[in-house]
Protein backbone atom coordinates (compact mmCIF):
# COMPACT_ATOMS: atom_id res chain seq x y z
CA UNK A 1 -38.25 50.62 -72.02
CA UNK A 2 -38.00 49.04 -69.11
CA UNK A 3 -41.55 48.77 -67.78
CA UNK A 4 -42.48 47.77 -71.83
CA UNK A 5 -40.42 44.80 -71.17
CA UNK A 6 -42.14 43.50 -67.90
CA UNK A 7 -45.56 44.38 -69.73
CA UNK A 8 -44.57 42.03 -72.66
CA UNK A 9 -43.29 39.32 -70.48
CA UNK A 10 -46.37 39.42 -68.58
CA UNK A 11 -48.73 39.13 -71.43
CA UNK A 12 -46.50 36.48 -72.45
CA UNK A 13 -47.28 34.86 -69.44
CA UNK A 14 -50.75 35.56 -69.13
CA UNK A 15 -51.00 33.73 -72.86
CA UNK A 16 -49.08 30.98 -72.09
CA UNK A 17 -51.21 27.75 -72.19
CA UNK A 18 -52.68 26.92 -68.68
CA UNK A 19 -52.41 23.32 -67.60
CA UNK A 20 -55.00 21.00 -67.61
CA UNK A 21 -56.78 18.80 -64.85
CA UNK A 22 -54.98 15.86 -66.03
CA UNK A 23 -52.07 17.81 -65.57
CA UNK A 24 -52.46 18.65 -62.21
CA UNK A 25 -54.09 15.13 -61.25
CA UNK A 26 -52.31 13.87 -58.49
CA UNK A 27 -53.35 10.21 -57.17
CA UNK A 28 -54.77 10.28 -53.83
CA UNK A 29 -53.54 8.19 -50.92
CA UNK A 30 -54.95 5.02 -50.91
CA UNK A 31 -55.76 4.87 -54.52
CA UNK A 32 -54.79 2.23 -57.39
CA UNK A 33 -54.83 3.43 -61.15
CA UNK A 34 -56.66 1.18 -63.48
CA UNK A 35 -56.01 3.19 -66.34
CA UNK A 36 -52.09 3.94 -66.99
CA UNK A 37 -53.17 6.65 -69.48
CA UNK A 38 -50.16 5.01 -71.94
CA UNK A 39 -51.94 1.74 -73.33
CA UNK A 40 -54.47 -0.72 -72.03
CA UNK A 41 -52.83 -2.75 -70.04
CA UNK A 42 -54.64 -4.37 -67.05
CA UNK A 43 -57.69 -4.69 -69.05
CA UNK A 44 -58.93 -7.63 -71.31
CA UNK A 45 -62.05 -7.75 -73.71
CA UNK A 46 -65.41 -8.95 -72.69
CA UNK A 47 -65.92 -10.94 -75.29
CA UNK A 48 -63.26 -13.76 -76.07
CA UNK A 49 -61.32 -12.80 -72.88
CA UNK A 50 -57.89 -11.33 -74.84
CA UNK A 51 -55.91 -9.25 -72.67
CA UNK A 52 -54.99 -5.92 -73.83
CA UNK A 53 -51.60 -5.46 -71.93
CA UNK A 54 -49.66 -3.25 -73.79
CA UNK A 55 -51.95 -2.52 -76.37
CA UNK A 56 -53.47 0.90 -77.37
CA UNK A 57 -56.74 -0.15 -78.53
CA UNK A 58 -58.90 -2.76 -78.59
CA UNK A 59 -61.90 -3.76 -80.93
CA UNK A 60 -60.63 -2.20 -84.03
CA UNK A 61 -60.10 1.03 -82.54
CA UNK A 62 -63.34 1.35 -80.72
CA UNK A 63 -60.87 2.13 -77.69
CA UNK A 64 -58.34 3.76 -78.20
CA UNK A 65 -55.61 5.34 -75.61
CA UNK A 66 -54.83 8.92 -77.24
CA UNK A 67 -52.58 11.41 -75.14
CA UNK A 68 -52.95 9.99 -72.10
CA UNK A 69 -56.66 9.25 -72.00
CA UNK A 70 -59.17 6.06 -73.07
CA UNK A 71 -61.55 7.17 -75.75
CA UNK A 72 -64.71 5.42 -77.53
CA UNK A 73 -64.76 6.25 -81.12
CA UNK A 74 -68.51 6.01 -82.39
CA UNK A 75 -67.33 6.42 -85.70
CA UNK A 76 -66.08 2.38 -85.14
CA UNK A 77 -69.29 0.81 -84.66
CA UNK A 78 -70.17 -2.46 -82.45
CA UNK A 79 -71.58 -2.51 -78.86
CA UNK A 80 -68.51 -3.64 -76.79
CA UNK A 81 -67.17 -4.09 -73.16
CA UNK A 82 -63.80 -4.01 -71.86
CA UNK A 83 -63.14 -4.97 -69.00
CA UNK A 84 -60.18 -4.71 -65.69
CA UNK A 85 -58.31 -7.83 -65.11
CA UNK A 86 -59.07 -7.27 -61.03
CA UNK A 87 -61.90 -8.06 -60.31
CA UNK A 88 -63.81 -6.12 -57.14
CA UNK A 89 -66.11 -7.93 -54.45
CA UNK A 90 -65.67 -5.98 -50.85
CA UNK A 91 -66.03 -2.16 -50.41
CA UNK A 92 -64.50 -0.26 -53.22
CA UNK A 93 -64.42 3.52 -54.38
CA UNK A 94 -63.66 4.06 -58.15
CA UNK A 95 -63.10 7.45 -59.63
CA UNK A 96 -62.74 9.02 -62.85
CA UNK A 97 -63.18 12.08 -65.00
CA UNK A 98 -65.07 11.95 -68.11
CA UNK A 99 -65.86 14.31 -71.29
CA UNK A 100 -69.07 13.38 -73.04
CA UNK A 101 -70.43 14.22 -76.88
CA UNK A 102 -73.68 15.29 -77.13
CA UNK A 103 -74.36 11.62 -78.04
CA UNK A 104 -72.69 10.02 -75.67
CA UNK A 105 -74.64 7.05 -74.14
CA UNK A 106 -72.50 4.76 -72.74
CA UNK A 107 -72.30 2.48 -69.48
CA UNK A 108 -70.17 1.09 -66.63
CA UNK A 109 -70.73 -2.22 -64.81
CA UNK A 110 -69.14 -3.19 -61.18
CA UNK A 111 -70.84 -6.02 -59.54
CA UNK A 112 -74.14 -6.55 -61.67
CA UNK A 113 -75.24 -2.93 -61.85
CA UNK A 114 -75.44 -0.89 -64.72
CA UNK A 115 -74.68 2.94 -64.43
CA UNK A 116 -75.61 5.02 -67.64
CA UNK A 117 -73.60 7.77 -68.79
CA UNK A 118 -76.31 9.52 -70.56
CA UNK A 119 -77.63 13.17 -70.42
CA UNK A 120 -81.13 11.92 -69.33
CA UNK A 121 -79.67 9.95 -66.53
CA UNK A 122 -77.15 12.17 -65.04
CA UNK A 123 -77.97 15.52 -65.63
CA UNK A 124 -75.37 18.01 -64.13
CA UNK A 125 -72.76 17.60 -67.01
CA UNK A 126 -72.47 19.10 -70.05
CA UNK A 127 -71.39 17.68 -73.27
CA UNK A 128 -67.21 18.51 -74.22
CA UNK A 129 -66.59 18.95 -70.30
CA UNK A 130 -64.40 17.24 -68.26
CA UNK A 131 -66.71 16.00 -65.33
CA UNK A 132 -65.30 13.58 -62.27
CA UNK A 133 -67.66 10.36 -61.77
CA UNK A 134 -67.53 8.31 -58.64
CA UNK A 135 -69.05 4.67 -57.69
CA UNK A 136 -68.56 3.33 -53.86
CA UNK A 137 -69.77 0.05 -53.06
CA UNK A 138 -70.23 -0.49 -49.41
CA UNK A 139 -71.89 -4.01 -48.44
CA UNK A 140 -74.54 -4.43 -51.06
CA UNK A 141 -75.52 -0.57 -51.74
CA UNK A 142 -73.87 0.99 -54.24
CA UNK A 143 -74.02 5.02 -54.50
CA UNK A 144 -72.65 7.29 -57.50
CA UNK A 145 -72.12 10.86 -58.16
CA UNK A 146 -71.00 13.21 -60.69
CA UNK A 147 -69.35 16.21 -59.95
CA UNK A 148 -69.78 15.64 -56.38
CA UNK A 149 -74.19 15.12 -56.26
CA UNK A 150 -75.46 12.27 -55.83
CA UNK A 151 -76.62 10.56 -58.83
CA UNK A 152 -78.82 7.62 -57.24
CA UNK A 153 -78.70 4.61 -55.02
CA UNK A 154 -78.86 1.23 -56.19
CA UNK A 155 -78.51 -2.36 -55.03
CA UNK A 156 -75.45 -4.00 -56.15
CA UNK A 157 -75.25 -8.24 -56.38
CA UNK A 158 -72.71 -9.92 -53.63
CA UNK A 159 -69.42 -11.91 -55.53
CA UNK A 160 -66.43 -11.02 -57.56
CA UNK A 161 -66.90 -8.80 -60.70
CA UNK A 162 -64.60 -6.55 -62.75
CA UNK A 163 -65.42 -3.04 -63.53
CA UNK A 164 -66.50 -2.75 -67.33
CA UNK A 165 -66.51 -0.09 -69.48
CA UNK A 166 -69.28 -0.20 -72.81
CA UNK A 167 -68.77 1.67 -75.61
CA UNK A 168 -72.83 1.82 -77.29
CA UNK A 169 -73.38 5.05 -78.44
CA UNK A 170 -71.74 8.60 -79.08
CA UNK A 171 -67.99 9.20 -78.29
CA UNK A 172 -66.68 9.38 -74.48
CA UNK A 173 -62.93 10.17 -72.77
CA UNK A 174 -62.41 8.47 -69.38
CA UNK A 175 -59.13 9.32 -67.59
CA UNK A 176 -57.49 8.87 -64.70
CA UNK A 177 -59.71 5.63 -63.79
CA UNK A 178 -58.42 4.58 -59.53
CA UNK A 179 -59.74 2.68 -57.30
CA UNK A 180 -59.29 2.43 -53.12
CA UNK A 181 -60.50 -0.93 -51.58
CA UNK A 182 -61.80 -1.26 -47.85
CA UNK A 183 -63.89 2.03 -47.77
C-alpha cells in the first residue's frame, strides 16, 4: 500500500503544472523594468501624447496588459505606437521575451532605427514561442539578437528618443521589457 501511495504522489507531482519563464524571471542586476506586467504605466501614446499610467490598454484595446504580459490584438485594427515615458540617448541594453503569431509583423524603435519583428527578418524563432530579444546601443552602433545570435548591426541617430513599440500586423506578447543604462 505503501509504495502505491509514493507512486501516486509522484505522478501527482510529475503532472503538476510546471512553471513558466515568466515565472521564474528574475530581474538582473543593473536592470530597470519598463513594463510592470500589471497595466501600462510609464508609457504614453505616440500619437496625441496621453499617458497610459495606470491603464490596461491603450488604442481601443490594440494593447492590452493580460496576465502579466503586453499583447497586440490584430483583431483591433490601426497601425499604432506606444511609446516609454524615458526617453534613452547614451549606452543602453533593453531586453525582452516575445511570442509571435504566424502573422506577426511588428516593430520597435530606439533612437531612429527600426527593428522588425518579422519571420523574414529574424529567422531563429518560431511562431507561439516565447523567444528573448535584445537591443544594445553603444555610441552610435546599435546591435540586436534573438535568442542569443546576432540579428544585424545597424547605425543608430545621436539624441534623446524613447523606445516604441508598433502594433502593424499579426498578434505579438512582449514581457518582461528592462533596460540597464551605461553598458
Amino acid at each position: 500500500m505503501r509504495s502505491l501511495s509514493c507512486g501516486l504522489i509522484l505522478t501527482v507531482l510529475l503532472a503538476a503544472p510546471r512553471p513558466t519563464l515568466a515565472d521564474d524571471f528574475k530581474l538582473e542586476p543593473g536592470y530597470t523594468l519598463l513594463f510592470n506586467g500589471k497595466d501600462l504605466s510609464g508609457w504614453k501614446e505616440k500619437t496625441g501624447g496621453a499617458s497610459l499610467d495606470g491603464k490596461t490598454e491603450a488604442y481601443k484595446g490594440r494593447f492590452k496588459v493580460v496576465d502579466g504580459v503586453l499583447v497586440i490584438d490584430p483583431k483591433v485594427k490601426n497601425d499604432v505606437r506606444i511609446e516609454t515615458q524615458k526617453k534613452f540617448a547614451g549606452d543602453v541594453h533593453i531586453k525582452f521575451d516575445f511570442k509571435p503569431d504566424a502573422k506577426c509583423n511588428n516593430d520597435l524603435f530606439l533612437r531612429g532605427t527600426k527593428y522588425d519583428i518579422v519571420k523574414g527578418a529574424i529567422k531563429n524563432f518560431k511562431e507561439g514561442e516565447w523567444h528573448q530579444f535584445e537591443i544594445i546601443l553603444k555610441g552610435d552602433k546599435a546591435e540586436y539578437k534573438c535568442n542569443g545570435v546576432p540579428v544585424g548591426t545597424r547605425n543608430a541617430k545621436a539624441g534623446a528618443t524613447p523606445f516604441e513599440v508598433r502594433a502593424e500586423f499579426g498578434a505579438i506578447e512582449l514581457r518582461n521589457i528592462r533596460y540597464k543604462e551605461g553598458e
